[in-house]
N, C-alpha and C. Protein backbone atom coordinates (compact mmCIF):
# COMPACT_ATOMS: atom_id res chain seq x y z
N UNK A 1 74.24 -77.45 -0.23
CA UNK A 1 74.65 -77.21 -1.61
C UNK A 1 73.51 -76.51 -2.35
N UNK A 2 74.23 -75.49 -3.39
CA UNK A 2 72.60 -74.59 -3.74
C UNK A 2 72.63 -75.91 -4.87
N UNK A 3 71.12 -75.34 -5.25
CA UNK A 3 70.61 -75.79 -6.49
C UNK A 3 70.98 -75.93 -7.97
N UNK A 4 71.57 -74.50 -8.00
CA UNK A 4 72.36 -74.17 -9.33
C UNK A 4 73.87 -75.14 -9.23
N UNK A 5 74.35 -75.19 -8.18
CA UNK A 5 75.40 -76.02 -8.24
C UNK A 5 75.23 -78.15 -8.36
N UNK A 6 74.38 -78.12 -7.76
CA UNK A 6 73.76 -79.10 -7.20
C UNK A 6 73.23 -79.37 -9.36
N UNK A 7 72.69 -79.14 -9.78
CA UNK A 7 72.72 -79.16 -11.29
C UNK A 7 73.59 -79.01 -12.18
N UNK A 8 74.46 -77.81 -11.64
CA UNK A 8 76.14 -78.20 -12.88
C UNK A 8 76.37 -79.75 -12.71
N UNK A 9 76.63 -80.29 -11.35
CA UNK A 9 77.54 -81.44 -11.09
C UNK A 9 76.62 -83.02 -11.74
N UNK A 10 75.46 -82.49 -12.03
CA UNK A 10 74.98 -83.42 -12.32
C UNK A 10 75.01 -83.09 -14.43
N UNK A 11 75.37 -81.98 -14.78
CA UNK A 11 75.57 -81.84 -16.23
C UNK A 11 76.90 -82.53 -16.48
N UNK A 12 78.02 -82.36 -15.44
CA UNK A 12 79.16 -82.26 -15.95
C UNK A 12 78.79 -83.85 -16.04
N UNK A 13 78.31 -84.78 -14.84
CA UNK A 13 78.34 -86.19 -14.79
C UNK A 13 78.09 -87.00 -16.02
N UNK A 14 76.71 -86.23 -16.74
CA UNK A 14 76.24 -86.72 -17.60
C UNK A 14 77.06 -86.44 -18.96
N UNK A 15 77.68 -85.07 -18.91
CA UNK A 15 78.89 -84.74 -20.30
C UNK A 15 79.82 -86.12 -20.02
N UNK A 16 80.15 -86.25 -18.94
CA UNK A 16 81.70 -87.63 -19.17
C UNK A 16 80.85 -88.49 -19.44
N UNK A 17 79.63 -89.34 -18.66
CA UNK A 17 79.33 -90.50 -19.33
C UNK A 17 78.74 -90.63 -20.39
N UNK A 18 78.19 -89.40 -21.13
CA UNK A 18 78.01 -89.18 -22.47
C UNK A 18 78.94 -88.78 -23.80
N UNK A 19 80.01 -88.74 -23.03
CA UNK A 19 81.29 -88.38 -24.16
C UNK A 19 81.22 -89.22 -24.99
N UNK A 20 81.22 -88.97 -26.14
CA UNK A 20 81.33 -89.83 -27.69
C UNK A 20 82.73 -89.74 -28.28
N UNK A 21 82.88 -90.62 -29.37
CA UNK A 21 84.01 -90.69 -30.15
C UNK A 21 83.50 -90.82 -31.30
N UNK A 22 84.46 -91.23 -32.81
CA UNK A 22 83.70 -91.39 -33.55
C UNK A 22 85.03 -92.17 -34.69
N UNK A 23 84.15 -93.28 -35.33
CA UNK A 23 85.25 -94.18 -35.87
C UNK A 23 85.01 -93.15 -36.92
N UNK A 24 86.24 -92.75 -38.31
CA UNK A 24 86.07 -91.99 -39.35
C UNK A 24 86.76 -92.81 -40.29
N UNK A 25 85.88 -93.13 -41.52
CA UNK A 25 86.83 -93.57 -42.68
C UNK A 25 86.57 -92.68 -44.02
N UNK A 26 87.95 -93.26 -44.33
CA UNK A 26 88.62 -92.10 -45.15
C UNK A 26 88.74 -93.02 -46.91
N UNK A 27 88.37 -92.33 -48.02
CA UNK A 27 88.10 -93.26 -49.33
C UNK A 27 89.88 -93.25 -49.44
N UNK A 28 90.00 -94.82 -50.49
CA UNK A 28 91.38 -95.20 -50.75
C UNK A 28 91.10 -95.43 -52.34
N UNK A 29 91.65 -95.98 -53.00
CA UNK A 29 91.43 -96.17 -54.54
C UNK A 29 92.14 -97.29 -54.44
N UNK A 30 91.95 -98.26 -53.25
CA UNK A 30 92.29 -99.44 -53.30
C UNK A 30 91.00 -100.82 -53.03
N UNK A 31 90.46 -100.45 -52.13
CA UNK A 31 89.25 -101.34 -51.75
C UNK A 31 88.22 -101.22 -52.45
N UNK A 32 87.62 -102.17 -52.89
CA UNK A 32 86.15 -102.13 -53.81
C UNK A 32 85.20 -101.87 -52.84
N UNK A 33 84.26 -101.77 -53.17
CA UNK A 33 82.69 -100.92 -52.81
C UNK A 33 82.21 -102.23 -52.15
N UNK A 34 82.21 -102.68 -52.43
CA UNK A 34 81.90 -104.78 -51.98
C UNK A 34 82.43 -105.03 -50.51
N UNK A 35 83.43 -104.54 -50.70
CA UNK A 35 84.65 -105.08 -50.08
C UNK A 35 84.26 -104.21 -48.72
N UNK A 36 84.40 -102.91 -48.95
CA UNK A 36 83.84 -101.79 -47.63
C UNK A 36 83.22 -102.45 -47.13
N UNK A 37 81.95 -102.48 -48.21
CA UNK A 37 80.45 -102.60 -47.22
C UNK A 37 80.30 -104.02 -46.33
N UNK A 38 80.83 -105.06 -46.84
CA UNK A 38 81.26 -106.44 -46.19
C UNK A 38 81.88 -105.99 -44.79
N UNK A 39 83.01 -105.14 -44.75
CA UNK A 39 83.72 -104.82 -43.83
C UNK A 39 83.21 -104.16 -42.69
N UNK A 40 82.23 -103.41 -43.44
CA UNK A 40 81.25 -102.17 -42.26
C UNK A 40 80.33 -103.07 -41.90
N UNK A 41 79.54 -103.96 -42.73
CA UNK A 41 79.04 -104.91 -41.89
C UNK A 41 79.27 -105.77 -40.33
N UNK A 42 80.14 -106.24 -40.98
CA UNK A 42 81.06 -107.14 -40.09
C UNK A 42 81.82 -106.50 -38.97
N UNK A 43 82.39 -105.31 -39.19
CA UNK A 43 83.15 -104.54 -37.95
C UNK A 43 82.65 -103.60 -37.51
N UNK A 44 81.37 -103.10 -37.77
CA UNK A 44 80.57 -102.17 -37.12
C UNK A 44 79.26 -102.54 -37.13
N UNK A 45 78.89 -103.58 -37.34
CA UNK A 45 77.58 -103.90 -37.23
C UNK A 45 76.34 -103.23 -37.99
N UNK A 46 77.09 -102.33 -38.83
CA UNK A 46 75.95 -101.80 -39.90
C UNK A 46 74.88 -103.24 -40.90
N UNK A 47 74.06 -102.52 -40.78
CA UNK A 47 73.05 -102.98 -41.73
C UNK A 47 73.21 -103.05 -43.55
N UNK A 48 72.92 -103.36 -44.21
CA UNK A 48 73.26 -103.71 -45.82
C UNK A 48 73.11 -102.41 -46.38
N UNK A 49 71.91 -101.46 -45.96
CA UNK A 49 71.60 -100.21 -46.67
C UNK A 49 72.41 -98.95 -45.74
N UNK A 50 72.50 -99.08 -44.55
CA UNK A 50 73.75 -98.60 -43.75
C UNK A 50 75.25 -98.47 -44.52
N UNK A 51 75.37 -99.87 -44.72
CA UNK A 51 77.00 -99.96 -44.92
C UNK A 51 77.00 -99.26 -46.63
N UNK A 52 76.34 -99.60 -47.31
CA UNK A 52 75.92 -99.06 -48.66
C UNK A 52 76.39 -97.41 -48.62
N UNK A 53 75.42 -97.18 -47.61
CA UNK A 53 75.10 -95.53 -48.01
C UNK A 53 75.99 -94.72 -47.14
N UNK A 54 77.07 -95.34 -46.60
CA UNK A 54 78.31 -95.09 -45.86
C UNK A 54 79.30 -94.87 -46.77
N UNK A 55 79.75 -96.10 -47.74
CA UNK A 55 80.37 -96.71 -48.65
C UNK A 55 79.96 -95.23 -49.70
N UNK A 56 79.40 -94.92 -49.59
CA UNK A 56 78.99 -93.79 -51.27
C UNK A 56 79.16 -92.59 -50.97
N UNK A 57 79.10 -92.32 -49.49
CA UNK A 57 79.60 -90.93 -49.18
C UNK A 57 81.07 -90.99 -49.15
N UNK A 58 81.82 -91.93 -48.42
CA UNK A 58 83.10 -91.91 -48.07
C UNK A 58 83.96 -91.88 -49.47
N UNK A 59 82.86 -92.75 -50.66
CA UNK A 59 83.83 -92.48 -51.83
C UNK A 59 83.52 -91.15 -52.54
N UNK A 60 82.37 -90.29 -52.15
CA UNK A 60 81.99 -88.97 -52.88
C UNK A 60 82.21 -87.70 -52.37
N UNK A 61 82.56 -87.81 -51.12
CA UNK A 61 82.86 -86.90 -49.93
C UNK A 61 84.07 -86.93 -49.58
N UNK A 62 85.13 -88.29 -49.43
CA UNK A 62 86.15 -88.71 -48.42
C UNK A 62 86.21 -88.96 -47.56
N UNK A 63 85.19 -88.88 -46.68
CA UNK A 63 85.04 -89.63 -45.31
C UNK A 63 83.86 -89.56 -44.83
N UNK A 64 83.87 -90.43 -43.76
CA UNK A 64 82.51 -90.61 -43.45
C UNK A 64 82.26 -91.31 -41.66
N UNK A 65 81.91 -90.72 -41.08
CA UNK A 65 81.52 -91.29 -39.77
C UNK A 65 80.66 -92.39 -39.55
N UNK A 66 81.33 -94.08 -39.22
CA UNK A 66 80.87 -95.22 -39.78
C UNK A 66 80.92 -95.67 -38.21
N UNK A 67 81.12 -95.34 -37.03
CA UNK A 67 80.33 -95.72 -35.82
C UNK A 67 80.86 -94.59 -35.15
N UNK A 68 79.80 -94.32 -33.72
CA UNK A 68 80.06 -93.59 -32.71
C UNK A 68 79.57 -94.37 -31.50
N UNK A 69 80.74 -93.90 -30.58
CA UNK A 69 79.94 -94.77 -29.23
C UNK A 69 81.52 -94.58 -28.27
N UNK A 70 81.63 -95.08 -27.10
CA UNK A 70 82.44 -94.91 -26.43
C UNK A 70 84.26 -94.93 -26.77
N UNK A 71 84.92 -94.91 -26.35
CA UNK A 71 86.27 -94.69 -27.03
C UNK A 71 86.64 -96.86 -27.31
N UNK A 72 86.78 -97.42 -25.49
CA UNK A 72 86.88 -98.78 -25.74
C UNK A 72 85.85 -99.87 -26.78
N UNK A 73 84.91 -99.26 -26.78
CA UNK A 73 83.95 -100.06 -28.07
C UNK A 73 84.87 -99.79 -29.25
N UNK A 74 85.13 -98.17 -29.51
CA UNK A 74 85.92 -98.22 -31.18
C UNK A 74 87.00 -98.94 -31.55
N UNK A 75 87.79 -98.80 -30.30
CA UNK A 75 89.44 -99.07 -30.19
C UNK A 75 89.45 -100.35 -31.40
N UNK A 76 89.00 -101.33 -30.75
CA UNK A 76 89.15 -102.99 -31.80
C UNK A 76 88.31 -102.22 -32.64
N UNK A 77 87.30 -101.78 -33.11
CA UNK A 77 86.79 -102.25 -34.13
C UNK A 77 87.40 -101.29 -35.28
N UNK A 78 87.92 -99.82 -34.70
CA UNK A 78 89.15 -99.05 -35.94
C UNK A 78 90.16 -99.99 -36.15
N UNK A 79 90.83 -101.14 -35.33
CA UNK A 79 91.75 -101.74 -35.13
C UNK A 79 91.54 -102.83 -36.47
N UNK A 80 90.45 -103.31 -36.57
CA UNK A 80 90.18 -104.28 -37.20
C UNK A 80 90.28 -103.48 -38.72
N UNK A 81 89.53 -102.56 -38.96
CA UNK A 81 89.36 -101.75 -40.46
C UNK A 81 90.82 -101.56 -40.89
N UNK A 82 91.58 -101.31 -40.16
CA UNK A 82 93.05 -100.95 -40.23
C UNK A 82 93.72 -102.19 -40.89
N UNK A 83 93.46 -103.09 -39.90
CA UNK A 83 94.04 -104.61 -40.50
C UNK A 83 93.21 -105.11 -41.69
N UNK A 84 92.66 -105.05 -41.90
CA UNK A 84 91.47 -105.03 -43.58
C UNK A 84 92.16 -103.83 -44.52
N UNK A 85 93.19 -103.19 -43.98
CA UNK A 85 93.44 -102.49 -45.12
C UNK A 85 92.51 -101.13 -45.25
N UNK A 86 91.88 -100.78 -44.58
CA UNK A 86 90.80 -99.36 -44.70
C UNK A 86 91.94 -98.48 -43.80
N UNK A 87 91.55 -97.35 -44.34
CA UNK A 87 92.02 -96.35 -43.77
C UNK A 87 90.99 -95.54 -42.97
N UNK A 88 90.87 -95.71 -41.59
CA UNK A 88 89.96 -94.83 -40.43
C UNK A 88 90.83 -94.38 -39.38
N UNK A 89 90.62 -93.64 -38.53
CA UNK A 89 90.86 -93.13 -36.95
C UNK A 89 89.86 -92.78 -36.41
N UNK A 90 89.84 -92.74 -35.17
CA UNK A 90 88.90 -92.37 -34.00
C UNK A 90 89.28 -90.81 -33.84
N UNK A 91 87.71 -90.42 -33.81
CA UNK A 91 87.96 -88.80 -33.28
C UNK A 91 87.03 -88.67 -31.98
């Protein structure tokens, strides 16, 4: 096997087990600012100044990328924001 090939197969390996996703939430004019950041805490494991400064883009911007990591890590935890009433999807 040449070399040059012998190195794609080891890029492509590392593109699949490096494939990302990304939980996305989207601002509502229903949930308080409290209420988010409690939530991003708790279902994504953000930190207090994390979930904060998540919480202020998503309401000043409209959305905001509030975890990344494999597709089965997001699945429950978009699952959970959903059932809390947040509006996110996985991209």
């Amino acid at each position: 096997m040449s070399t040059k090939k012998k190195i794609q197969e080891e890029v492509d390996v590392l593109e699949e087990v490096t494939k990302q996703h990304e939980i996305v939430l989207f601002n509502d004019d229903v949930n308080t600012f409290d209420f988010v950041i409690d939530s991003l805490i708790e279902v994504c494991d953000h930190t207090l100044e994390q979930a904060e400064q998540c919480t202020i883009l998503v309401h000043y911007k409209g959305k905001c990328t509030v975890k990344t990591g494999e597709y089965n890590d997001l699945k429950p935890r978009c699952s959970l924001l959903l059932t809390k009433g947040l509006s996110a999807e996985i991209i």
